[in-house]
C-alpha atoms as a PDB file:
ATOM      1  CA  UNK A   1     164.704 -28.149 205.267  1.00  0.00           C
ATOM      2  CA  UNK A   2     161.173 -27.088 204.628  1.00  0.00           C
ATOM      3  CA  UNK A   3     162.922 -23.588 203.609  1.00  0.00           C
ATOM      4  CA  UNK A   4     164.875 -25.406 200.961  1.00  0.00           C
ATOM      5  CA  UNK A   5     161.987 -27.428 200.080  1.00  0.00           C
ATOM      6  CA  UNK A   6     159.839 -23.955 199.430  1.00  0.00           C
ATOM      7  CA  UNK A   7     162.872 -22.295 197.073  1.00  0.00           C
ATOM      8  CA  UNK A   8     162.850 -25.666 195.308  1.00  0.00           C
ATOM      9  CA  UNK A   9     159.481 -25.307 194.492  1.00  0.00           C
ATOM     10  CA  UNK A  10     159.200 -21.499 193.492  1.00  0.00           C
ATOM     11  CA  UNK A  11     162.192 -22.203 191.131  1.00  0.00           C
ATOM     12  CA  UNK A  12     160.163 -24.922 189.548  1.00  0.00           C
ATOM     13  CA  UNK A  13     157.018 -22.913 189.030  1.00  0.00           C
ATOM     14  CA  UNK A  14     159.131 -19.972 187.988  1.00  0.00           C
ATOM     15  CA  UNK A  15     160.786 -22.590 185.307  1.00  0.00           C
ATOM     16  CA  UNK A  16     157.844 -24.307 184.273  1.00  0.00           C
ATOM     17  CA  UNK A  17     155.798 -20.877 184.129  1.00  0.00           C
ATOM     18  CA  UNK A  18     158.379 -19.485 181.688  1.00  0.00           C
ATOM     19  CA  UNK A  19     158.228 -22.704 179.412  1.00  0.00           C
ATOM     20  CA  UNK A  20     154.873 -21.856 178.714  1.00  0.00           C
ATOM     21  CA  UNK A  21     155.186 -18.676 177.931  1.00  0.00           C
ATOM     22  CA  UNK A  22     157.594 -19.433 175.140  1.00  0.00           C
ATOM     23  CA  UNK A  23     155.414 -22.014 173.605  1.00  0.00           C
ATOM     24  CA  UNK A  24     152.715 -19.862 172.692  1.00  0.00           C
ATOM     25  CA  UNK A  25     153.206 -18.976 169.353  1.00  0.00           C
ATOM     26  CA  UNK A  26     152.032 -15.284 168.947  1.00  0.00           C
ATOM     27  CA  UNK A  27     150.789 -16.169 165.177  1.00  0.00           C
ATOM     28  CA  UNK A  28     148.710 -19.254 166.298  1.00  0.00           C
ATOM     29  CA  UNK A  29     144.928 -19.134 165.926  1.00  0.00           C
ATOM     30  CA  UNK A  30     143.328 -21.761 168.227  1.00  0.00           C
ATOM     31  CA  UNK A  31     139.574 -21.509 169.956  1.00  0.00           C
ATOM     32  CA  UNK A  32     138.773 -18.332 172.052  1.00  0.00           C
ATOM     33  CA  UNK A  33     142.591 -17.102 171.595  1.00  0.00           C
ATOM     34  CA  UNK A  34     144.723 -15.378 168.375  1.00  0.00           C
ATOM     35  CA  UNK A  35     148.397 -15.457 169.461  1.00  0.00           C
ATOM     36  CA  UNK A  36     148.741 -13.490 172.493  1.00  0.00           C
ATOM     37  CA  UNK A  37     144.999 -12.256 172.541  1.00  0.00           C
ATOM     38  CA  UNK A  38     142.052 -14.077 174.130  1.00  0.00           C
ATOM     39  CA  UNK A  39     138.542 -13.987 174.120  1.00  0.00           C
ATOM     40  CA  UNK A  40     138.504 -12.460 177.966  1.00  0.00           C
ATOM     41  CA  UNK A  41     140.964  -9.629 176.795  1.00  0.00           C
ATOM     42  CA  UNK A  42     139.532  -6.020 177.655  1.00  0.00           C
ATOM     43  CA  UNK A  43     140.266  -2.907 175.703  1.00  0.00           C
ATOM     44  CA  UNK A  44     142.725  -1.435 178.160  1.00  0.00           C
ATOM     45  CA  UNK A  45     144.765  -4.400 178.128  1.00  0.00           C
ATOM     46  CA  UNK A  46     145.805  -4.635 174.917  1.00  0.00           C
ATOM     47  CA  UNK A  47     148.815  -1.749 175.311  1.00  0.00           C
ATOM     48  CA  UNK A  48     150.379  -4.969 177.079  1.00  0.00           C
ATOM     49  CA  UNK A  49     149.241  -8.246 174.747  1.00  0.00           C
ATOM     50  CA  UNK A  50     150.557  -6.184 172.470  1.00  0.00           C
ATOM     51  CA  UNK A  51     153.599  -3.944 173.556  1.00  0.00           C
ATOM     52  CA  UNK A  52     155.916  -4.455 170.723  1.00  0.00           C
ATOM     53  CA  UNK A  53     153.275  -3.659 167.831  1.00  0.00           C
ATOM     54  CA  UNK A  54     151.730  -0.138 167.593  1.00  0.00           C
ATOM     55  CA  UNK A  55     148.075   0.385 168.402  1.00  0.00           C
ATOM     56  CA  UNK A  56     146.013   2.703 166.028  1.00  0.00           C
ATOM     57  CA  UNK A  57     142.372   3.549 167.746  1.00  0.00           C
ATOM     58  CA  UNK A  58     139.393   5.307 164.930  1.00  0.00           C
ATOM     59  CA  UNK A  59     137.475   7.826 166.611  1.00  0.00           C
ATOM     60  CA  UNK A  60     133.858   9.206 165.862  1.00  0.00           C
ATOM     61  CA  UNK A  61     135.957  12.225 163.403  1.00  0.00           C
ATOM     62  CA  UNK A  62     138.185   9.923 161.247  1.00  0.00           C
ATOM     63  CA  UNK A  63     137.444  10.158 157.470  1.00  0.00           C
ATOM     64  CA  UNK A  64     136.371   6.493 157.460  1.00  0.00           C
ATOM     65  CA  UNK A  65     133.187   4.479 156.636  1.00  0.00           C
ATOM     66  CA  UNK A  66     134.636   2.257 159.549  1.00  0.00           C
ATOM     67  CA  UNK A  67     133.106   2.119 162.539  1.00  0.00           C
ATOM     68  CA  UNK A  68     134.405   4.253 165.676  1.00  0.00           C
ATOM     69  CA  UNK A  69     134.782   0.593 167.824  1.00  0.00           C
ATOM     70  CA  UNK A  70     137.927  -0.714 165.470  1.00  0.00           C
ATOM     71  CA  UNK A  71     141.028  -0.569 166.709  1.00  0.00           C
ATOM     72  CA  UNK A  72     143.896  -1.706 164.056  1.00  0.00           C
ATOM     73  CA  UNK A  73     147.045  -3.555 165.231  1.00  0.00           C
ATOM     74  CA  UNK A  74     150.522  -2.707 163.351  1.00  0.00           C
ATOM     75  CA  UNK A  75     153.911  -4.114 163.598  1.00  0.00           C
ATOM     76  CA  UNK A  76     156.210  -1.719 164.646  1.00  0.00           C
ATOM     77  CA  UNK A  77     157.557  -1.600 160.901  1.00  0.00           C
ATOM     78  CA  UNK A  78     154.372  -0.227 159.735  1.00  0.00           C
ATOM     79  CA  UNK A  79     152.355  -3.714 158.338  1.00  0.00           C
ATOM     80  CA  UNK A  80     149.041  -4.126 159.773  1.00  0.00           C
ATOM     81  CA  UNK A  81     148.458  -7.273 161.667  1.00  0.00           C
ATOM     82  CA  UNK A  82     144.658  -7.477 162.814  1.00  0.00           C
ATOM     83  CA  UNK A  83     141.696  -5.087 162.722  1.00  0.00           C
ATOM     84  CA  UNK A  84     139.893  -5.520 166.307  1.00  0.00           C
ATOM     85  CA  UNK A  85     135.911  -4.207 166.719  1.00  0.00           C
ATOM     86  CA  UNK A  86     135.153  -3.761 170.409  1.00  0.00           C
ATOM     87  CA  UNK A  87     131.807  -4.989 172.209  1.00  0.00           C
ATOM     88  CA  UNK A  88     131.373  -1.184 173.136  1.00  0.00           C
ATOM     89  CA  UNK A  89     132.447   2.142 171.564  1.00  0.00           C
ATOM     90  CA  UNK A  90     134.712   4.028 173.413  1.00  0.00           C
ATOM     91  CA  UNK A  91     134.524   1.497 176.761  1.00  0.00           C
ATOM     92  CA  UNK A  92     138.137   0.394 177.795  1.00  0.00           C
ATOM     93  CA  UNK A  93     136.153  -2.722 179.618  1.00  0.00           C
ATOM     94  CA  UNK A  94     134.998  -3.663 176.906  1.00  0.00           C
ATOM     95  CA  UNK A  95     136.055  -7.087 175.108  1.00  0.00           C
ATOM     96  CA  UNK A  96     136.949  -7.953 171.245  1.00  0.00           C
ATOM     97  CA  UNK A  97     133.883  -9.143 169.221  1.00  0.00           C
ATOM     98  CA  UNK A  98     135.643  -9.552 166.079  1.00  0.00           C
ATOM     99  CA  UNK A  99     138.930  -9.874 164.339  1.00  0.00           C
ATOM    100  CA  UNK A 100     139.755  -9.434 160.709  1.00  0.00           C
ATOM    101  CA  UNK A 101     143.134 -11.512 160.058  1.00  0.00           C
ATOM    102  CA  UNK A 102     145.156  -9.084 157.682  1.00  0.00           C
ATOM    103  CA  UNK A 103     149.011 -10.765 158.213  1.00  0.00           C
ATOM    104  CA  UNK A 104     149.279 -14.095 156.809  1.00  0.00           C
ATOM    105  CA  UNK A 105     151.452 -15.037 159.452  1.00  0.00           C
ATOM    106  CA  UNK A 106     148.393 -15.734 161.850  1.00  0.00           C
ATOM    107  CA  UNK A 107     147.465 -19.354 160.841  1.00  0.00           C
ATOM    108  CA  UNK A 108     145.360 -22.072 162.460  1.00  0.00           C
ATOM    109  CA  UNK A 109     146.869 -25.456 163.399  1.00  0.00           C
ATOM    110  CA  UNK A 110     145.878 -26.516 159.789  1.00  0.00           C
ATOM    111  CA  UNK A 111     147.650 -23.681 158.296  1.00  0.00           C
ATOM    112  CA  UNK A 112     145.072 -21.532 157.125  1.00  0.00           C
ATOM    113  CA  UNK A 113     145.637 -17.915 156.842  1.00  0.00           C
ATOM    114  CA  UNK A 114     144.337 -14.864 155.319  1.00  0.00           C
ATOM    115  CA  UNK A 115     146.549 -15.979 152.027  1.00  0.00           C
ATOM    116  CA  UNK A 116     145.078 -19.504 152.054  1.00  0.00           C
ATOM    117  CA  UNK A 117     142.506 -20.882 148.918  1.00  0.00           C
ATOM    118  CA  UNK A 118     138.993 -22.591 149.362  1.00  0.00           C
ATOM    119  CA  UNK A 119     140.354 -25.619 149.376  1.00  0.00           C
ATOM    120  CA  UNK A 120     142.181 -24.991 152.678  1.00  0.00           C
ATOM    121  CA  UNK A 121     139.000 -24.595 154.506  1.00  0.00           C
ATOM    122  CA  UNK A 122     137.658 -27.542 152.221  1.00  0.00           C
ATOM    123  CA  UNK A 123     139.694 -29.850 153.528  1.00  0.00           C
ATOM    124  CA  UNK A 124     140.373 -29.200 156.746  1.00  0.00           C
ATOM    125  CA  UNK A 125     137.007 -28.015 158.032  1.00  0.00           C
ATOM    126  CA  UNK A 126     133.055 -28.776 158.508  1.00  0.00           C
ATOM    127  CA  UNK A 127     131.670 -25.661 156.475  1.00  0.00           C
ATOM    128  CA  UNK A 128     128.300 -24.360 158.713  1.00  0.00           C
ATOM    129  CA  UNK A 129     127.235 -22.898 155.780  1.00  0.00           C
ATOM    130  CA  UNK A 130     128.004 -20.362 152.875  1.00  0.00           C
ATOM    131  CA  UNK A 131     125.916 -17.335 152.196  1.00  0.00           C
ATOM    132  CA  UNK A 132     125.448 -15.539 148.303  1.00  0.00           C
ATOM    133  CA  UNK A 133     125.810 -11.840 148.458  1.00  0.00           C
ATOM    134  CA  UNK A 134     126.059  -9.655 146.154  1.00  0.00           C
ATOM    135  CA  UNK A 135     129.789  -9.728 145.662  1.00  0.00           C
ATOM    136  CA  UNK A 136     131.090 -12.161 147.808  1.00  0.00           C
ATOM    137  CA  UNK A 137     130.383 -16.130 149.070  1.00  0.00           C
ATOM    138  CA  UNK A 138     130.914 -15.509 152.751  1.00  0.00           C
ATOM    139  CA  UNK A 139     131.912 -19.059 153.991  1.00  0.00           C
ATOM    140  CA  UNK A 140     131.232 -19.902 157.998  1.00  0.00           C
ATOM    141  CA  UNK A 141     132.996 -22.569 160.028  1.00  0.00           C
ATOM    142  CA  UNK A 142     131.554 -22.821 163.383  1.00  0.00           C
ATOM    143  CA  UNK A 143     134.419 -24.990 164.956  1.00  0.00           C
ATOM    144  CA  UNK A 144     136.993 -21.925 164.447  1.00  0.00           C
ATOM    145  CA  UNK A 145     134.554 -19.250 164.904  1.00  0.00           C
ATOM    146  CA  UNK A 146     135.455 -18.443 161.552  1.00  0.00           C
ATOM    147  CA  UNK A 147     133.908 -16.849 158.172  1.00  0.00           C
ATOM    148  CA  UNK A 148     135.766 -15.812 154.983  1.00  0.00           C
ATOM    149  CA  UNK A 149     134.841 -14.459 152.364  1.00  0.00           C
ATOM    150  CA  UNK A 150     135.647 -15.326 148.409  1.00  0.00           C
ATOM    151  CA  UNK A 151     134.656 -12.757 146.027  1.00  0.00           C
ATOM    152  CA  UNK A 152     132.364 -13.889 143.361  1.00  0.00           C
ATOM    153  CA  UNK A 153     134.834 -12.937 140.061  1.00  0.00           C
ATOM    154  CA  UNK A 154     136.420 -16.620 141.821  1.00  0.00           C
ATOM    155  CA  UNK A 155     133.297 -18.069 140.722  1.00  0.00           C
ATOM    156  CA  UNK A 156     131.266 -19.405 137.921  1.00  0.00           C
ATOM    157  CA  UNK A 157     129.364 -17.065 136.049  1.00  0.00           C
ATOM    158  CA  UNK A 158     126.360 -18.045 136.880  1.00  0.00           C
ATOM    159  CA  UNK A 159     127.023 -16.791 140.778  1.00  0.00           C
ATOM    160  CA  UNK A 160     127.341 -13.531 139.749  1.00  0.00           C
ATOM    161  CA  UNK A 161     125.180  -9.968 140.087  1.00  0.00           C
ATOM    162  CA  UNK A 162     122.785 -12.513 142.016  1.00  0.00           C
ATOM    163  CA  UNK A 163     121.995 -13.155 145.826  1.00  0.00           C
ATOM    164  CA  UNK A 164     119.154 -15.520 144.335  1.00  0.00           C
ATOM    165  CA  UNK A 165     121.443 -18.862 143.832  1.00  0.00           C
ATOM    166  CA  UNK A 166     122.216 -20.906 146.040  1.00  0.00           C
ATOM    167  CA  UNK A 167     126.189 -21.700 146.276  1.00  0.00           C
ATOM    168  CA  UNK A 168     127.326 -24.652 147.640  1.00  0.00           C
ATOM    169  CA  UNK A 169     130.833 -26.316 148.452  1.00  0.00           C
ATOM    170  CA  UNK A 170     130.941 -27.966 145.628  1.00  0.00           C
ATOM    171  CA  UNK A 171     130.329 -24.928 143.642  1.00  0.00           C
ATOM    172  CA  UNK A 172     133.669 -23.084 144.773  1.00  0.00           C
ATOM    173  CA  UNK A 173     136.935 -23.762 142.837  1.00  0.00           C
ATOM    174  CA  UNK A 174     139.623 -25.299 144.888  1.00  0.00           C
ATOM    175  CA  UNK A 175     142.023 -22.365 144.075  1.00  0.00           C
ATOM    176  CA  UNK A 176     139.950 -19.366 145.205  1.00  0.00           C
ATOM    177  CA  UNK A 177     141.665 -17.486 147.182  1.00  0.00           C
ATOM    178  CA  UNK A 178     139.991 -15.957 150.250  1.00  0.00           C
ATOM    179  CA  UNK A 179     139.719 -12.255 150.192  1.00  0.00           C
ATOM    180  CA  UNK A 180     138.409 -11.739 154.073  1.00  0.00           C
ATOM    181  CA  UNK A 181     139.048 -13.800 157.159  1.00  0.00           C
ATOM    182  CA  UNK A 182     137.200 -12.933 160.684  1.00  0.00           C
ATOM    183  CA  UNK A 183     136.991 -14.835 163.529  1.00  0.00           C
ATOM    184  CA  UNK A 184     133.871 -13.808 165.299  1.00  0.00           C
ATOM    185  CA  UNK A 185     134.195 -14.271 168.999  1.00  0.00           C
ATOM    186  CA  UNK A 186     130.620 -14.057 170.880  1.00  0.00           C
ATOM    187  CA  UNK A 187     129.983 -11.997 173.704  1.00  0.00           C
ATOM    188  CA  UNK A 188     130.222 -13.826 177.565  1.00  0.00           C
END
């Protein structure tokens, strides 16, 4: 009895353990996690988070201004999905700092994506605040771990060749589209 009791179980857990695994949506972006990748994730795992995508590491030698810690993320048909930067050059212990969102696919629970417009993040977040550089607005939402960026030819005149104005919410057309988006995942 307490055999058949025990193989009840384990087929239960095995069943309920699977369920989950199907539900998580490898495109979702939620807190600490972007589909199948986490916060907690270390270099050397990712061959397995992502095993159906192809990997693409920069070393110290590539003919890049990008730094030697990025590691891009490709679908297996050649379109690039995420770039990663790394904690620590080189270190397969070490964890993801940063992700830029390339594929539009990867959307938050309000839809936003890498194709989304200001008013997207507008209306669906608290904006933490919006920096002026010299080409961009570089808008930060805390509660995502999020910051985009919206290049300035979106804005009024007046925003541009300066860092010296300040920009504000209000100041950003609804329809400008968003040119960057990182999540920015701090260090444990």
């Amino acid at each position: 009895m307490i055999k058949r009791i025990f193989q009840i179980l384990t087929i239960s857990l095995v069943i309920f353990g699977c369920q989950n695994d199907k539900k998580q949506n490898p495109f979702e972006i939620t807190t600490n996690r972007i589909g199948l990748l986490t916060n907690e994730i270390q270099v050397k795992e990712l061959d397995s988070v992502f095993a159906k995508d192809s990997i693409a590491k920069r070393t110290p030698g590539d003919q890049s201004i990008s730094y030697a810690n990025e590691i891009e993320i490709y679908e297996k048909g050649g379109a690039k999905l995420l770039i990663l930067e790394t904690t620590k050059e080189s270190d397969p212990t070490s964890i993801i700092k940063s992700i830029e969102i390339i594929d539009p696919r990867y959307k938050t629970s309000s839809g936003l994506s890498s194709n989304g417009v200001f008013k997207d993040i507008k209306d669906h977040y608290n904006i933490s605040k919006i920096n002026n550089t010299l080409s961009t607005a570089v808008i930060f939402v805390d509660s995502i771990q999020a910051y985009f960026t919206i290049d300035k030819k979106e804005l009024p005149q007046k925003f541009r060749g300066t860092t010296d104005i300040e920009i504000k919410a209000a100041d950003i057309p609804d329809s400008s589209k968003i040119k960057n988006f990182w999540i920015s995942w701090n260090e444990n």
